[in-house]
C-alpha atoms as a PDB file:
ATOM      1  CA  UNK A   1      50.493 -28.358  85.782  1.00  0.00           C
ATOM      2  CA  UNK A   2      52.124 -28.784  89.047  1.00  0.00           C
ATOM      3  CA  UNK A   3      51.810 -24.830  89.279  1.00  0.00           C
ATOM      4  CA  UNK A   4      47.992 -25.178  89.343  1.00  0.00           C
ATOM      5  CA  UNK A   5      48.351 -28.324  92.100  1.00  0.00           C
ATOM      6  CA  UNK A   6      49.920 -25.772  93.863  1.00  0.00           C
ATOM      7  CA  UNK A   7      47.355 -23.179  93.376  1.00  0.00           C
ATOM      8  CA  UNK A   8      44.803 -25.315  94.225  1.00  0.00           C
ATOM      9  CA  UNK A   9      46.136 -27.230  97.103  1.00  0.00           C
ATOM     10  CA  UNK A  10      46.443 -23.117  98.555  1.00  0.00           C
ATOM     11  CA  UNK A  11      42.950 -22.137  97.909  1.00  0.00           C
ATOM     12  CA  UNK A  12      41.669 -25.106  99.094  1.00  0.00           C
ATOM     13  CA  UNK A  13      43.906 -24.167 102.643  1.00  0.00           C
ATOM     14  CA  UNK A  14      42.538 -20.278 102.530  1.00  0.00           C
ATOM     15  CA  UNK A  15      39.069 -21.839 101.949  1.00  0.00           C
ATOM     16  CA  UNK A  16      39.185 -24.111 105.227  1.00  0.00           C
ATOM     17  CA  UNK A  17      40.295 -21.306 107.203  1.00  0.00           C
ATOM     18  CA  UNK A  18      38.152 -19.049 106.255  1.00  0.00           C
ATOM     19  CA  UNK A  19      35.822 -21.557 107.051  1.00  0.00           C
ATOM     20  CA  UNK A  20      37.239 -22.413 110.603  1.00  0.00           C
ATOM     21  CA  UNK A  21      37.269 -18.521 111.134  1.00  0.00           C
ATOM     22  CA  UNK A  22      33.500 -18.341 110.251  1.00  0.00           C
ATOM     23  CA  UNK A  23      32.760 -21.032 112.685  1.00  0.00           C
ATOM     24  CA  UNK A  24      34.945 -19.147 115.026  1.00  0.00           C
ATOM     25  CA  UNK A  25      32.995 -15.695 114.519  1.00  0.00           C
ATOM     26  CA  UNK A  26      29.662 -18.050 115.043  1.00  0.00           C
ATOM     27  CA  UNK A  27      30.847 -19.665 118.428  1.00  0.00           C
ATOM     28  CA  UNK A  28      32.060 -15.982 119.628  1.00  0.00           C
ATOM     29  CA  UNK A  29      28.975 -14.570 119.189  1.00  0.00           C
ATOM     30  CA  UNK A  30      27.331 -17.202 121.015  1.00  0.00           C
ATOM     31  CA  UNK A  31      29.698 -16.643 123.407  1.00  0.00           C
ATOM     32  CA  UNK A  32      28.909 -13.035 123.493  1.00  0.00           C
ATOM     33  CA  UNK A  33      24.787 -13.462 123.658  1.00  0.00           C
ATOM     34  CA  UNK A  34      25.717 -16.049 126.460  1.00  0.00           C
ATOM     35  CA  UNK A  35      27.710 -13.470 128.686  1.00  0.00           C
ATOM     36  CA  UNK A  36      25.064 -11.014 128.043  1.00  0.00           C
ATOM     37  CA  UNK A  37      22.659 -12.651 129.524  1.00  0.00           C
ATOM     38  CA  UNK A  38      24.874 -13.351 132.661  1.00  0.00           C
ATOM     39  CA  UNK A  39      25.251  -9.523 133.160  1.00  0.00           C
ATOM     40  CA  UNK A  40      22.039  -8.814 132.673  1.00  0.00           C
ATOM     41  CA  UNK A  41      21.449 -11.570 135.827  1.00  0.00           C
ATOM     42  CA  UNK A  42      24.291  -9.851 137.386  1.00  0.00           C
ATOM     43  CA  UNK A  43      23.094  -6.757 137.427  1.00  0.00           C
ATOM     44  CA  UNK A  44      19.776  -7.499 139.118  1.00  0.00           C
ATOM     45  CA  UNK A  45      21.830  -9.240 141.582  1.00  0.00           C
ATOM     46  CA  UNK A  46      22.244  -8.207 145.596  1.00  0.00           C
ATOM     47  CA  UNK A  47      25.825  -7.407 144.741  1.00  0.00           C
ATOM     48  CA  UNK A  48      25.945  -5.369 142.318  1.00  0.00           C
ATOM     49  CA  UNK A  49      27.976  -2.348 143.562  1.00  0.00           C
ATOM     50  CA  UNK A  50      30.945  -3.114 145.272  1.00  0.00           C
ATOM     51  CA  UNK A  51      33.377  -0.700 147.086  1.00  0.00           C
ATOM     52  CA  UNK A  52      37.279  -2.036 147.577  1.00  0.00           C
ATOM     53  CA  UNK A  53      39.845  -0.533 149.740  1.00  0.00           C
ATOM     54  CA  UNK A  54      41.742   0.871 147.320  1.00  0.00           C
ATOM     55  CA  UNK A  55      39.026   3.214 145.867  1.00  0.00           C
ATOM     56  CA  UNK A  56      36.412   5.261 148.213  1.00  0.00           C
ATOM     57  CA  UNK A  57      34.024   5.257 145.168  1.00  0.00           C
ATOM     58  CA  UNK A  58      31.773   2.238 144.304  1.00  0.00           C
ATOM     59  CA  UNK A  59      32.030   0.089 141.110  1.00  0.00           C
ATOM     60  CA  UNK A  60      29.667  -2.224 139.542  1.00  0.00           C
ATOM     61  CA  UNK A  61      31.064  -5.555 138.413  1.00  0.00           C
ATOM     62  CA  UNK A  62      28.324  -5.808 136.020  1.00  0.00           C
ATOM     63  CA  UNK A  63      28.548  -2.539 134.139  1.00  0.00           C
ATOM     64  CA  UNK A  64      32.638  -3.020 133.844  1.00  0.00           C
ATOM     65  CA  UNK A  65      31.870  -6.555 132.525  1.00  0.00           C
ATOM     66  CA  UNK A  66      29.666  -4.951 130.126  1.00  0.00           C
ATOM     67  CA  UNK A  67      32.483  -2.408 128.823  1.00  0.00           C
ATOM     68  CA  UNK A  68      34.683  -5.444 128.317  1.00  0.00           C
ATOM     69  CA  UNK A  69      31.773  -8.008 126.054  1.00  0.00           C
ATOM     70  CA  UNK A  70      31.100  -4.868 124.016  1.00  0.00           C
ATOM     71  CA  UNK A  71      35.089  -4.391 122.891  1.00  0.00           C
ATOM     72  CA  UNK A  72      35.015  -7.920 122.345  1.00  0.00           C
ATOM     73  CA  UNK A  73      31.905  -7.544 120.076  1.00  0.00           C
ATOM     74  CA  UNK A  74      33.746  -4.675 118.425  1.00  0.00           C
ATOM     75  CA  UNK A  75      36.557  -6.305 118.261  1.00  0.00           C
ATOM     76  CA  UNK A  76      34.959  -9.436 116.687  1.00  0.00           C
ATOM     77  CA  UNK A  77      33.188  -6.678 114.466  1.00  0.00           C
ATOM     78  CA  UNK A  78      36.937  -5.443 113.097  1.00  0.00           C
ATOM     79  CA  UNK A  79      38.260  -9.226 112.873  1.00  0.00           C
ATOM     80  CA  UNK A  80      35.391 -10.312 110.075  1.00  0.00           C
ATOM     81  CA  UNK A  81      37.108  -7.188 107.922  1.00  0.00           C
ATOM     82  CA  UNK A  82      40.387  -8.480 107.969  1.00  0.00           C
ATOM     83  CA  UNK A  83      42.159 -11.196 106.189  1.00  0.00           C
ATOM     84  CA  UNK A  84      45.284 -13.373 106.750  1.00  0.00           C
ATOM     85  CA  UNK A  85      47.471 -13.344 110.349  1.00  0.00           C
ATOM     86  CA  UNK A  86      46.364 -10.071 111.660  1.00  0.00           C
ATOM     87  CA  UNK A  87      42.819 -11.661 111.204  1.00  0.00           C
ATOM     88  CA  UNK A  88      44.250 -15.034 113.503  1.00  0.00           C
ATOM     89  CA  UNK A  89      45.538 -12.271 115.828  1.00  0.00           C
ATOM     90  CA  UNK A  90      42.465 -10.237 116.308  1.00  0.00           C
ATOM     91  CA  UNK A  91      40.433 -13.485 116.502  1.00  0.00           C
ATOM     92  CA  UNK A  92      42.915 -14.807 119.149  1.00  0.00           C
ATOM     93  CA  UNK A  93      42.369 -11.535 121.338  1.00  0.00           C
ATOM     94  CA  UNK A  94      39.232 -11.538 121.697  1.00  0.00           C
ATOM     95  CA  UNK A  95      39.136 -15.636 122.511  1.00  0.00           C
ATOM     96  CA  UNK A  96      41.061 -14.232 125.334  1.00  0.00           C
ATOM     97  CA  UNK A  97      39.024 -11.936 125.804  1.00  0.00           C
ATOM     98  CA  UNK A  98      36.319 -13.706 126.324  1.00  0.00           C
ATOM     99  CA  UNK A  99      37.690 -16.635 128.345  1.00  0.00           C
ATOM    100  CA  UNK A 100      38.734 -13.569 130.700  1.00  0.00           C
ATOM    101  CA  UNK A 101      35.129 -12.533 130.821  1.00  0.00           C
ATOM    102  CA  UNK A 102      33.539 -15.768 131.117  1.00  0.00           C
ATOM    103  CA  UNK A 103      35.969 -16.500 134.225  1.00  0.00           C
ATOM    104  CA  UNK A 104      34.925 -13.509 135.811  1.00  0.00           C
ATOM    105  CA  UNK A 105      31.188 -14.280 135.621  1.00  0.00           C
ATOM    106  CA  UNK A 106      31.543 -17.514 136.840  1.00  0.00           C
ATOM    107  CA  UNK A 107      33.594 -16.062 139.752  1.00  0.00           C
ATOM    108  CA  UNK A 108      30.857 -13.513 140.777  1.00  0.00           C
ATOM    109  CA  UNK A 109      28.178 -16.361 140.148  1.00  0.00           C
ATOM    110  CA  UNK A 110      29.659 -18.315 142.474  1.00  0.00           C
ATOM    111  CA  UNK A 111      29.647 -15.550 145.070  1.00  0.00           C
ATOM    112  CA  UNK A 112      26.384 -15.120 144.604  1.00  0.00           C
ATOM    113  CA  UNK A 113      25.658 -18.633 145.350  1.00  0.00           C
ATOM    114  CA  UNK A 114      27.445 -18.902 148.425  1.00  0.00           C
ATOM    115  CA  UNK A 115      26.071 -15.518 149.791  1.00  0.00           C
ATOM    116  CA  UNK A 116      23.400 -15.459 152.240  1.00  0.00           C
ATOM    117  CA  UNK A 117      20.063 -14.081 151.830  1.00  0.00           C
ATOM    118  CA  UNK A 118      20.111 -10.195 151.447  1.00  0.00           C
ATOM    119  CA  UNK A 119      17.389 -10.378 154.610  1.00  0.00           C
ATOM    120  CA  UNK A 120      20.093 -12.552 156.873  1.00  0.00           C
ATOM    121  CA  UNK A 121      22.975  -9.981 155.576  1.00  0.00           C
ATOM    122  CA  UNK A 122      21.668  -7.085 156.723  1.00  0.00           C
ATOM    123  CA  UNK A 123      20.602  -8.801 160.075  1.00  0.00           C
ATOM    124  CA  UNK A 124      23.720  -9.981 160.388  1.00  0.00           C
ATOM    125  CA  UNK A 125      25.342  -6.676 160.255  1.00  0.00           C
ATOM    126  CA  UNK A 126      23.194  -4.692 162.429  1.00  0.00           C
ATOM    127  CA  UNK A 127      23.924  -7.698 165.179  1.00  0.00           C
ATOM    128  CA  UNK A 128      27.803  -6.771 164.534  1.00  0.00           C
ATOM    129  CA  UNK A 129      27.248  -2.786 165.882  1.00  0.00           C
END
């Protein structure tokens, strides 16, 4: 009797997880459709290709942001075939993942904010010659 207690009490525990993972999957992929939409803004944006001083080529922010969402999703794809700790572990990767992402976006929409007018930019810098 106190075997099947056991037994019990344990499926009842899988059952809630599983059921706190599904809510997990269902807030990640809101996440996901979320940060989509904020590259897709992104990517229409002024400031879209950026060149650093490390690199002489160009990058765009919103194409590498892409790259990173969609091995999220993929990752988030792999987690909902898994089962047990490695399942926590994927599922905790790509939470970080997408905090990481999310803080990026919110970095370049800021920028975006605070930058002038594409019109006053490029006035500005032809005054500077």
């Amino acid at each position: 009797m106190e075997q099947l207690q056991s037994f019990a009490a344990n499926a009842r525990e899988i059952s809630n997880r599983y059921a706190e993972t599904e809510a997990a999957q269902c807030i990640f992929e809101e996440r996901l459709g979320a940060i989509a939409k904020h590259i897709d803004e992104l990517q229409s944006s002024p400031l879209n290709v950026v060149k650093s001083a490390d690199s002489p080529e160009a990058c765009e922010p919103a194409v590498e942001l892409r790259v990173k969402a969609e091995a999220a999703r993929w990752m988030l794809r792999v987690a909902k075939h898994l089962a047990g700790p490695t399942r926590e572990r994927v599922f905790t990767a790509v939470k970080k993942s997408l905090d990481e992402i999310e803080s990026i976006v919110d970095s370049y929409t800021r920028s975006l904010a605070s930058a002038p007018p594409r019109k006053a930019r490029v006035a500005h810098a032809a005054a500077g010659r």
